[in-house]
C-alpha atoms as a PDB file:
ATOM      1  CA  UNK A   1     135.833 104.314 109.829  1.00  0.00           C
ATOM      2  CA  UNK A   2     136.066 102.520 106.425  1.00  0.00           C
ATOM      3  CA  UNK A   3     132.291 101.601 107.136  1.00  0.00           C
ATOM      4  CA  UNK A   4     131.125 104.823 107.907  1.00  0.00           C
ATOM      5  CA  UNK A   5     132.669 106.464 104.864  1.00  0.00           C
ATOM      6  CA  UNK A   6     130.995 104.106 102.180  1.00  0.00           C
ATOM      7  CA  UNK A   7     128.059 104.553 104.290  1.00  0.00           C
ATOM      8  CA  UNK A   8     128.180 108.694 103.401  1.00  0.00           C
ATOM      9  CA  UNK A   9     128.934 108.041  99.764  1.00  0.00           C
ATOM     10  CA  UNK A  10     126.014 106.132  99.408  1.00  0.00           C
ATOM     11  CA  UNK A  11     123.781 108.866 101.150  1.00  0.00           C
ATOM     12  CA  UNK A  12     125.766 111.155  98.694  1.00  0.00           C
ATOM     13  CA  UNK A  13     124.909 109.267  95.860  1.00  0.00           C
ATOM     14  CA  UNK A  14     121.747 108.393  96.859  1.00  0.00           C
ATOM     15  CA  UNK A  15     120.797 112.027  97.711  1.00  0.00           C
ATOM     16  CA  UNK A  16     122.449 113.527  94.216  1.00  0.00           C
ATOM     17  CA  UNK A  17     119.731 110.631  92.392  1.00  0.00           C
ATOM     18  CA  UNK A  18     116.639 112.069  93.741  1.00  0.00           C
ATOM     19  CA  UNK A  19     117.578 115.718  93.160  1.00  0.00           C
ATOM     20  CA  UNK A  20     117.744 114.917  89.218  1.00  0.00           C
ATOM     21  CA  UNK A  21     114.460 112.711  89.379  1.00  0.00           C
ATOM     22  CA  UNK A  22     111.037 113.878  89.106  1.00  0.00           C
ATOM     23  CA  UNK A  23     108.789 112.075  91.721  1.00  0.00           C
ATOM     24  CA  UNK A  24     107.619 109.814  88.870  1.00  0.00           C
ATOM     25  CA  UNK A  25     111.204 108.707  87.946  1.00  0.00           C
ATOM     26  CA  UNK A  26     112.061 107.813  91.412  1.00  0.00           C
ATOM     27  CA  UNK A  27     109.007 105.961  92.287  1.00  0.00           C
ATOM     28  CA  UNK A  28     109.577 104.362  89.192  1.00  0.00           C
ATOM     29  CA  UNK A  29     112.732 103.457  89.953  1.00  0.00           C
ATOM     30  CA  UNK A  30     112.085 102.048  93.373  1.00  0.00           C
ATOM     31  CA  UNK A  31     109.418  99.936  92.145  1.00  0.00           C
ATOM     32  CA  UNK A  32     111.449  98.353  89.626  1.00  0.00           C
ATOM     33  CA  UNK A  33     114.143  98.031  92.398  1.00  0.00           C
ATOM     34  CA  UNK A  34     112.080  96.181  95.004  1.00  0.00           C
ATOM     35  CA  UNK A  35     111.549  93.364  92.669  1.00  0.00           C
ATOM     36  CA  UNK A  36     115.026  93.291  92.393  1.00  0.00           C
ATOM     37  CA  UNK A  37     115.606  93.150  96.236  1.00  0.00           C
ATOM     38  CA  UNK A  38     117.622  96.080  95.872  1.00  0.00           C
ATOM     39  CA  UNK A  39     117.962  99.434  96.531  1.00  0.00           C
ATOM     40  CA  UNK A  40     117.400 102.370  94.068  1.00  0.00           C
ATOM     41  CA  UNK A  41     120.846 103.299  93.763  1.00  0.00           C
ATOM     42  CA  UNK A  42     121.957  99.886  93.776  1.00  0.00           C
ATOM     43  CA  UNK A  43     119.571  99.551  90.857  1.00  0.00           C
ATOM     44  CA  UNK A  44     120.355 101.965  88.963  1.00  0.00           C
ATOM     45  CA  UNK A  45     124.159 101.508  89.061  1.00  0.00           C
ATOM     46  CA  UNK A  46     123.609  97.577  88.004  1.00  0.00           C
ATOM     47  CA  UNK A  47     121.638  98.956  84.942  1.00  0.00           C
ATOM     48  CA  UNK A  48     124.097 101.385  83.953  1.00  0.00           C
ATOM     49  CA  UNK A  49     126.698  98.947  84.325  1.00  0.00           C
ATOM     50  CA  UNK A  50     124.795  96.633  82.273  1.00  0.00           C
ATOM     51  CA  UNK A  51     123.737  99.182  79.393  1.00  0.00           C
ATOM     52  CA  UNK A  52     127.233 100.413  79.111  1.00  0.00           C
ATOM     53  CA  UNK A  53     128.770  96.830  78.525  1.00  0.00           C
ATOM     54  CA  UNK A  54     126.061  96.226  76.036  1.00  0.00           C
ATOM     55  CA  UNK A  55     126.668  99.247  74.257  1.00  0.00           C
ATOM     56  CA  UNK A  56     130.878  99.120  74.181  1.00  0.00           C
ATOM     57  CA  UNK A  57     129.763  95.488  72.774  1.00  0.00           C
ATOM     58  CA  UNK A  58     127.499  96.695  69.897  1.00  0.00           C
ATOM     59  CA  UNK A  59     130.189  99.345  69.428  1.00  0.00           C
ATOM     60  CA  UNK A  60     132.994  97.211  69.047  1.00  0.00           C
ATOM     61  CA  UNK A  61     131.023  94.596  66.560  1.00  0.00           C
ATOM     62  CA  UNK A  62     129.376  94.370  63.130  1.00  0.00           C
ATOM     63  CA  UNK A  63     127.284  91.246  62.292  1.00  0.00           C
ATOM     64  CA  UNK A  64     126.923  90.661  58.708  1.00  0.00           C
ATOM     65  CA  UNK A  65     125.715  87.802  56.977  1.00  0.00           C
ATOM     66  CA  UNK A  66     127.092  84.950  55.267  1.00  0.00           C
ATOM     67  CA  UNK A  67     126.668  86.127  51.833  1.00  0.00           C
ATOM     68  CA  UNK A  68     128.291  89.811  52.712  1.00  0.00           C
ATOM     69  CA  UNK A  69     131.021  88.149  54.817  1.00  0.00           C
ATOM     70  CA  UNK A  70     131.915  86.210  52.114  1.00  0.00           C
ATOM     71  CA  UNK A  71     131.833  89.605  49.852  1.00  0.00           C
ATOM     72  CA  UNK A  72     134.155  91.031  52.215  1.00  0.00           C
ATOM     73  CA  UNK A  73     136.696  88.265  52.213  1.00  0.00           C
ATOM     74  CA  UNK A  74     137.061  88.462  48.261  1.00  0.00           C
ATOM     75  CA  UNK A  75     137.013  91.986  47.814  1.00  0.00           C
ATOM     76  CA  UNK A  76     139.612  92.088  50.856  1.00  0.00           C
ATOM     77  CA  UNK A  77     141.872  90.497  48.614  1.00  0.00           C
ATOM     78  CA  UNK A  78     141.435  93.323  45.861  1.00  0.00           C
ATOM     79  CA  UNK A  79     142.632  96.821  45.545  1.00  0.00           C
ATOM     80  CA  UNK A  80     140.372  99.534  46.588  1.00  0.00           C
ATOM     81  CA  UNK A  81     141.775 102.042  43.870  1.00  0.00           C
ATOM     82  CA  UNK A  82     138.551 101.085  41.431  1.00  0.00           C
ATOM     83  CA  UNK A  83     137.483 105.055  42.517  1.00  0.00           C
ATOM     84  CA  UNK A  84     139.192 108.207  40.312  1.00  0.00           C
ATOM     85  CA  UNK A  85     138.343 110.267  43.783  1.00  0.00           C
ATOM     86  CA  UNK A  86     139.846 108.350  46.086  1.00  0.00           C
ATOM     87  CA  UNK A  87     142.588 108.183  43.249  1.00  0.00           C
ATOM     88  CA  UNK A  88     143.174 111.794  43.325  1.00  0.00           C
ATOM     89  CA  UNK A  89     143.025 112.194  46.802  1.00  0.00           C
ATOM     90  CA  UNK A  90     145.669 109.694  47.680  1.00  0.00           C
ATOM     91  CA  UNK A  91     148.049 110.660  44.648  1.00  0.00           C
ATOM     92  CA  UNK A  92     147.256 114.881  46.379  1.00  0.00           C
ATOM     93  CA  UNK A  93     148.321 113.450  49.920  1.00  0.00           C
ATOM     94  CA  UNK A  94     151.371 111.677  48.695  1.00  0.00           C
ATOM     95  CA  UNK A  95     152.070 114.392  47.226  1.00  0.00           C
ATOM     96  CA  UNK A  96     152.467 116.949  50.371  1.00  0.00           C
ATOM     97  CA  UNK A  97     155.453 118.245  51.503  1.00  0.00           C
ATOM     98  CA  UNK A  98     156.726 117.350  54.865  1.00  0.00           C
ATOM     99  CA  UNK A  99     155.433 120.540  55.998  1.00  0.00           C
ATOM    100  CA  UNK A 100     151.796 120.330  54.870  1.00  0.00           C
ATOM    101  CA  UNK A 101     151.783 116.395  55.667  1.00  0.00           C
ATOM    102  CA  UNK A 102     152.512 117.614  59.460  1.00  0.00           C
ATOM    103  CA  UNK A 103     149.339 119.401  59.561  1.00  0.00           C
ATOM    104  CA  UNK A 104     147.524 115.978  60.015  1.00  0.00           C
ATOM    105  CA  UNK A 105     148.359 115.460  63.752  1.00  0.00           C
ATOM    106  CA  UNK A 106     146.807 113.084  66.487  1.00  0.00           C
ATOM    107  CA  UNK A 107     144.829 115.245  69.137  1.00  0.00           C
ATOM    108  CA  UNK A 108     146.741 116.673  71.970  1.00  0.00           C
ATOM    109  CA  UNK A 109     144.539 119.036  74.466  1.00  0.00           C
ATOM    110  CA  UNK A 110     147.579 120.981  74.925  1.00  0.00           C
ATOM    111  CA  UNK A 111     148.251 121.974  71.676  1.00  0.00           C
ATOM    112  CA  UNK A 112     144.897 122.182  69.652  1.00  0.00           C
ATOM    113  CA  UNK A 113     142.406 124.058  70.516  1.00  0.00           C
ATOM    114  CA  UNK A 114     138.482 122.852  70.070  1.00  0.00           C
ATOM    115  CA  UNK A 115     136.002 125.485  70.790  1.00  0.00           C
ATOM    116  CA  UNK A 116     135.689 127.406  67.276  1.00  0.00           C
ATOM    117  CA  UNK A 117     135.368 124.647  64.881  1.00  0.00           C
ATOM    118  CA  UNK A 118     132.657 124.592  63.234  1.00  0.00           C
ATOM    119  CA  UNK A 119     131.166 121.963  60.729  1.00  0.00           C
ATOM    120  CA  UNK A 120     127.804 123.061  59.856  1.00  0.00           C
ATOM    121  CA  UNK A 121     126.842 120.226  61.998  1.00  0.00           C
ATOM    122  CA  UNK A 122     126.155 120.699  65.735  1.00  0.00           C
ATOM    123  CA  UNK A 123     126.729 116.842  66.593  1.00  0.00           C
ATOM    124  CA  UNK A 124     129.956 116.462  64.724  1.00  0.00           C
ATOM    125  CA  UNK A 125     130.953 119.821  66.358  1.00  0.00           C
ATOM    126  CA  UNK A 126     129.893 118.652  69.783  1.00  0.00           C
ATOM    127  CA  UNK A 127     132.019 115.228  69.972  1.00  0.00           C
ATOM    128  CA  UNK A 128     135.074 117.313  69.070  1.00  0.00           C
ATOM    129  CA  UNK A 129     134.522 119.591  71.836  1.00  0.00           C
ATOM    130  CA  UNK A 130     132.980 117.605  74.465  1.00  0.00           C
ATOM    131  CA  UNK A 131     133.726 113.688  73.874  1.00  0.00           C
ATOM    132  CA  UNK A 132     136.503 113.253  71.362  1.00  0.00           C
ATOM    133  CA  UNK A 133     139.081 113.391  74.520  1.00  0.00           C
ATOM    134  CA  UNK A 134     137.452 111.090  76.513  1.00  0.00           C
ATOM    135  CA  UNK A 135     137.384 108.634  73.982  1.00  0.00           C
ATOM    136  CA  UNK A 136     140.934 108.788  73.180  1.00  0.00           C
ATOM    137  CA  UNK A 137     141.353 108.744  77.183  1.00  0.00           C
ATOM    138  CA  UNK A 138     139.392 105.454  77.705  1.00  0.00           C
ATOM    139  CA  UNK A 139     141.042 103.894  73.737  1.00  0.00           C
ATOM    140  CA  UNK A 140     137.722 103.837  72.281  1.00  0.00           C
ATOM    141  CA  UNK A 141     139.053 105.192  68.960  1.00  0.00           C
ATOM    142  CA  UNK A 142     142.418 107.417  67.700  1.00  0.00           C
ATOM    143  CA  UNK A 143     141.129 111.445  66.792  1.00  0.00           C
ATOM    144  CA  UNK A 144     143.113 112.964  64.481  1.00  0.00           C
ATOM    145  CA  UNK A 145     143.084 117.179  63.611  1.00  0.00           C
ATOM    146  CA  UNK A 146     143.701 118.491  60.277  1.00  0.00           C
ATOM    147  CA  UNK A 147     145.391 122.266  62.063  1.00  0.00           C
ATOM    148  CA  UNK A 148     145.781 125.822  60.472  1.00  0.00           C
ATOM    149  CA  UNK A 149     149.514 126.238  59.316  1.00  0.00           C
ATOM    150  CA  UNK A 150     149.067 130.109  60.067  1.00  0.00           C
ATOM    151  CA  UNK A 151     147.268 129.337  63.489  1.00  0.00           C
ATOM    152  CA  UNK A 152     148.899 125.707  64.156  1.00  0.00           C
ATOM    153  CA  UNK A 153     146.315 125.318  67.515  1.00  0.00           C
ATOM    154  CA  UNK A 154     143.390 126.106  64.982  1.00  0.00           C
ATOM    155  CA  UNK A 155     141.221 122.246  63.858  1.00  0.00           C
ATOM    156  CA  UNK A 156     139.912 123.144  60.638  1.00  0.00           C
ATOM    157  CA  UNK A 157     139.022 119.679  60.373  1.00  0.00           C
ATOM    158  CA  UNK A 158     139.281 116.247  61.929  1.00  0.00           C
ATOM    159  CA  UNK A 159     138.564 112.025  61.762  1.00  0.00           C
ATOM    160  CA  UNK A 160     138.604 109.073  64.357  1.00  0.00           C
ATOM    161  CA  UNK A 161     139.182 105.751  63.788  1.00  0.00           C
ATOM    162  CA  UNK A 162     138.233 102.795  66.062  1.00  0.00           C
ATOM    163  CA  UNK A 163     139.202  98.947  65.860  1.00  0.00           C
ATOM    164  CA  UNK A 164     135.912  96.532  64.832  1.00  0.00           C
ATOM    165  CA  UNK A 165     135.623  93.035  64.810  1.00  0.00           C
ATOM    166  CA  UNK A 166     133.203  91.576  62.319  1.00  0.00           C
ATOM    167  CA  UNK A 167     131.466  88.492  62.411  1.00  0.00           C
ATOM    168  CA  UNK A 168     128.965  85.959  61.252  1.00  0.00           C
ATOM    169  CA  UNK A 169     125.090  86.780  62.313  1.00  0.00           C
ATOM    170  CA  UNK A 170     125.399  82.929  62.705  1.00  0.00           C
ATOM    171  CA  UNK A 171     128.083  82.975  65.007  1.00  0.00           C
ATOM    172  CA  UNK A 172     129.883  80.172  63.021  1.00  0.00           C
ATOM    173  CA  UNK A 173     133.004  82.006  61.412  1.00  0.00           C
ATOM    174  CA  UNK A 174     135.969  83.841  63.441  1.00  0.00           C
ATOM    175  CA  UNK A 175     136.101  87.414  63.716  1.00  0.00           C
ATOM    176  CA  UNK A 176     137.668  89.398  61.003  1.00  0.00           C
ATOM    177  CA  UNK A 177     139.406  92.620  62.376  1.00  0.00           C
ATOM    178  CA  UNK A 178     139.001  95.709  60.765  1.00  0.00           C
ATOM    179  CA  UNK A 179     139.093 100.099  61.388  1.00  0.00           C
ATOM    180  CA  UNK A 180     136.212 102.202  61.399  1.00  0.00           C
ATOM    181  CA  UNK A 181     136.091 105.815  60.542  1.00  0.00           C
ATOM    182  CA  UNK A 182     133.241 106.676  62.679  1.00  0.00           C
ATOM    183  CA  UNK A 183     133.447 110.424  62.260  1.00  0.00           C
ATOM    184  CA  UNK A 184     134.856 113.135  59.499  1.00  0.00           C
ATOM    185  CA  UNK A 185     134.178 116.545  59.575  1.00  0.00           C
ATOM    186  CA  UNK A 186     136.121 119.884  58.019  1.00  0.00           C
ATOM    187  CA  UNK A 187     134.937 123.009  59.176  1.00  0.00           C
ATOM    188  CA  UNK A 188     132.808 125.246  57.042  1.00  0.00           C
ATOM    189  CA  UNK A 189     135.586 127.660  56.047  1.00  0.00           C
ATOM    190  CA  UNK A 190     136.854 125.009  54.117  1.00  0.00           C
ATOM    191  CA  UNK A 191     134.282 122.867  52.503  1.00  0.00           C
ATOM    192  CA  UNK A 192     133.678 123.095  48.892  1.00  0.00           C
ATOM    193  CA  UNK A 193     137.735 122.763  48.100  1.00  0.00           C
ATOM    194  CA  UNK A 194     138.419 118.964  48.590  1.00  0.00           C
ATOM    195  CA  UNK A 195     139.402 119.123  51.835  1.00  0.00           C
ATOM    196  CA  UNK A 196     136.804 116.678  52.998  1.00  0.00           C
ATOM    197  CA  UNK A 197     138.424 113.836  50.590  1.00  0.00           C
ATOM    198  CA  UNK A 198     141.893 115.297  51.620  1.00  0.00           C
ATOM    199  CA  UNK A 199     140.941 113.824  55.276  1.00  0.00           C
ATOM    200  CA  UNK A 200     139.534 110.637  53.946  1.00  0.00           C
ATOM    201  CA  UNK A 201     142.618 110.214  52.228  1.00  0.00           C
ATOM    202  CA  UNK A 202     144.591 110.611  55.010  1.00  0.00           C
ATOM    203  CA  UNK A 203     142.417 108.271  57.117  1.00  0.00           C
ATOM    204  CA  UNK A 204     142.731 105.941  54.413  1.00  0.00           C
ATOM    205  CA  UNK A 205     146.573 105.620  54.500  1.00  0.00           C
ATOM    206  CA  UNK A 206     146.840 105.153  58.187  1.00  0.00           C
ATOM    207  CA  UNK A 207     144.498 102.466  58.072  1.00  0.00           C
ATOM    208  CA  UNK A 208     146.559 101.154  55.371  1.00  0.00           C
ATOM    209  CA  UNK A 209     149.590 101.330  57.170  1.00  0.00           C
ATOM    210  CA  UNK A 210     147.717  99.372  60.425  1.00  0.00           C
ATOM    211  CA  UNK A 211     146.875  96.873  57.508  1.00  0.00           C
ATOM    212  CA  UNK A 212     150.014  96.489  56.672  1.00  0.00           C
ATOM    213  CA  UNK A 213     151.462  94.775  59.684  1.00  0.00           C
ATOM    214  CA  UNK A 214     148.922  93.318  60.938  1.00  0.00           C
ATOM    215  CA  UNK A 215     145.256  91.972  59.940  1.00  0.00           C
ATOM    216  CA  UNK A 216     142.561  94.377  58.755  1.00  0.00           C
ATOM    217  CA  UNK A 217     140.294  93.421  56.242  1.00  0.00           C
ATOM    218  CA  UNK A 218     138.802  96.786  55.438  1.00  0.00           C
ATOM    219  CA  UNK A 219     138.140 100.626  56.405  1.00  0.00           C
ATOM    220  CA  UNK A 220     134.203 100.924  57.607  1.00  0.00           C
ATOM    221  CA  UNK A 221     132.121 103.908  57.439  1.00  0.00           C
ATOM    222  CA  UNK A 222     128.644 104.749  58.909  1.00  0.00           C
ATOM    223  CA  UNK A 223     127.472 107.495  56.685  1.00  0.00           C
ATOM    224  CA  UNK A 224     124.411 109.303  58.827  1.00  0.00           C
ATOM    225  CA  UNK A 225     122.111 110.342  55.479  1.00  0.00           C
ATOM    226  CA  UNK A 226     121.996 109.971  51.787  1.00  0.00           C
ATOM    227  CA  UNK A 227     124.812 112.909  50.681  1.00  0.00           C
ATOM    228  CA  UNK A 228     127.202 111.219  53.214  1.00  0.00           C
ATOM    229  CA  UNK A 229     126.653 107.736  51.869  1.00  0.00           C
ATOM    230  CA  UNK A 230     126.452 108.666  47.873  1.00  0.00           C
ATOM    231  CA  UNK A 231     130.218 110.666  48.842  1.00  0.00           C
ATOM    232  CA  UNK A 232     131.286 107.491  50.229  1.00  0.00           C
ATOM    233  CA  UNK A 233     130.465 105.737  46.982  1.00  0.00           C
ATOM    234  CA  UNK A 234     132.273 107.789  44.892  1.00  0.00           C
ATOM    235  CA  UNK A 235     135.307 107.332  46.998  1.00  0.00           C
ATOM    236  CA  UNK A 236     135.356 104.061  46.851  1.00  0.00           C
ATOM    237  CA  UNK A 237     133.382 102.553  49.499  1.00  0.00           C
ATOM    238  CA  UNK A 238     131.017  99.553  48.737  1.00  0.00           C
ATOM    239  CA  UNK A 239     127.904  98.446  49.704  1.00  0.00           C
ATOM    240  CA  UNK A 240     127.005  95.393  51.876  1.00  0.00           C
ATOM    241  CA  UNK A 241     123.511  93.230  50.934  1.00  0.00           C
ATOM    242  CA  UNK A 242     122.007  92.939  53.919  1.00  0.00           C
ATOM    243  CA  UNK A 243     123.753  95.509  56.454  1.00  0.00           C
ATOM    244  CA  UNK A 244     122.502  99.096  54.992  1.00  0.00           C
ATOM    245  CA  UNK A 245     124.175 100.881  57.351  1.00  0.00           C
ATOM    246  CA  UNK A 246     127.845 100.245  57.054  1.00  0.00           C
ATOM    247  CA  UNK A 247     129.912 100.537  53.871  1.00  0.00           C
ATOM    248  CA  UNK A 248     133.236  99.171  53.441  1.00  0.00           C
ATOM    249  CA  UNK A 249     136.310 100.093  51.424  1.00  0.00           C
ATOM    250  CA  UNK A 250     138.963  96.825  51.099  1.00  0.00           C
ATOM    251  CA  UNK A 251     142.426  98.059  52.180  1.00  0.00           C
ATOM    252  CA  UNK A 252     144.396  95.939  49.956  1.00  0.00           C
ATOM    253  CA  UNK A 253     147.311  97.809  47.788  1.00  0.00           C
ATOM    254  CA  UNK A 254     146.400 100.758  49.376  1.00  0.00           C
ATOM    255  CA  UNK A 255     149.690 100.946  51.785  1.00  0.00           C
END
C-alpha cells in the first residue's frame, strides 16, 4: 500500500511538471536527466534542492576582504553616532512615549493587515504581502510593522532584519556575526516627514540591543540604487573597499 501511494505521488508530480513545461523545457529537461541516470522529476527536485542550499548559503554570508575585514574590526570598536541624522533619529525614538513606541510591533498575520500598503515600489510592496510571512515562518529574518495608531491593523511602514556571518574571501579568519537590514520601506502617505529614518532608527536600536548581549559586529544594508545608498551615508553607514554592495554601520555605543 505504502508502495503504491509514493508510486501515485510521483505520477502526480510528474504529471503537474509537464503541464507547466513547454515541449522544449521538458525535452530539455530529460536530456539533461538521462546523463544523470535519472528521471526528470528526480532531476529536477535534486537541482532545486541544490540551488536552494546554495542560495540560503550566499544569503546567510558576506565575503569581504582582508583589508575591509580588518576595517570592520576597528570601526566595530567605535561609535556609530559620527552621523547628525542618525543622531536625530535615535534622540526622536528615545524620545516616544510608550504609546507611540508600541506602534513598532513584530508582524503578526492576525493582527496587521498587508494588502494596502503601498511604497511606491512594487517589489518592496510585494515581499510584505506575499513573502515577508514565510520568511518569518522558516527564521530567515525578524519583520517588523510600523501600524496606524487610528487604524492599529494599518502597516504604514515596515523593516526585516536577518543574522549574517562575515568572513574572509581567503577563508583564513573566523566568522564575525552580524544583522542585516535587508528591507525598509514606509508607505507613500508618509514619505517626505522622516518617517523613513524613524524606522532605521528603530532597526538600529534593536540591533543594538542583540549587540548588546551577545556578538554583532555591525548593522548591514544592501541599498538597491544610488538615492538608497547616498541615504544610507548620511545616516551613518560606511563604505567597504572592495564589496560595493554592502554598507555597514558599527553598533558600538549605540545600545
Amino acid at each position: 500500500m505504502q508502495r503504491e501511494r509514493k508510486s501515485n505521488v510521483r505520477v502526480l508530480a510528474e504529471a503537474r511538471m509537464e503541464m507547466r513545461l513547454s515541449p522544449q523545457d521538458k525535452a530539455l529537461i530529460n536530456q539533461a536527466a538521462s546523463l544523470r541516470g535519472s528521471n526528470a522529476t528526480a532531476f529536477v527536485l535534486a537541482s532545486a534542492l541544490s540551488e536552494a542550499r546554495r542560495l540560503l548559503g550566499e544569503n546567510a554570508e558576506l565575503r569581504l576582504s582582508a583589508a575591509d575585514l580588518a576595517r570592520l574590526r576597528t570601526d566595530a570598536g567605535n561609535p556609530a553616532l559620527s552621523s547628525a541624522a542618525l543622531q536625530e533619529a535615535l534622540h526622536r525614538h528615545r524620545g516616544l512615549d510608550s504609546a507611540l513606541a508600541s506602534l513598532f510591533q513584530r508582524l503578526d498575520p492576525a493582527r496587521h493587515e498587508l494588502t494596502g500598503f503601498d511604497c511606491g515600489d512594487e517589489r518592496q510592496n510585494e515581499f510584505l504581502q506575499r513573502q515577508a510571512l514565510t520568511q518569518e515562518r522558516f527564521d530567515l529574518a525578524r519583520v517588523y510593522v510600523l501600524t496606524d495608531a487610528l487604524v492599529p491593523s494599518r502597516v504604514l511602514g515596515y523593516y526585516t532584519l536577518s543574522a549574517i556571518s562575515i568572513t574572509a574571501a581567503s577563508g583564513t579568519a573566523p566568522p564575525l556575526p552580524a544583522l542585516r537590514l535587508s528591507r525598509l520601506a514606509l508607505d507613500r502617505s508618509l514619505q517626505g516627514r522622516s518617517l523613513g529614518a524613524l524606522l532605521l532608527a528603530d532597526a538600529v536600536l534593536r540591533s543594538a540591543e542583540a549587540a548588546d548581549i551577545m556578538p554583532v559586529y555591525a548593522l548591514l544594508a544592501a541599498p538597491r540604487d544610488e538615492q538608497e545608498e547616498a541615504w544610507f551615508e548620511g545616516h551613518g553607514f560606511r563604505r567597504f573597499e572592495d564589496q560595493p554592495a554592502a554598507l555597514f554601520l558599527p553598533l558600538a555605543s549605540l545600545a
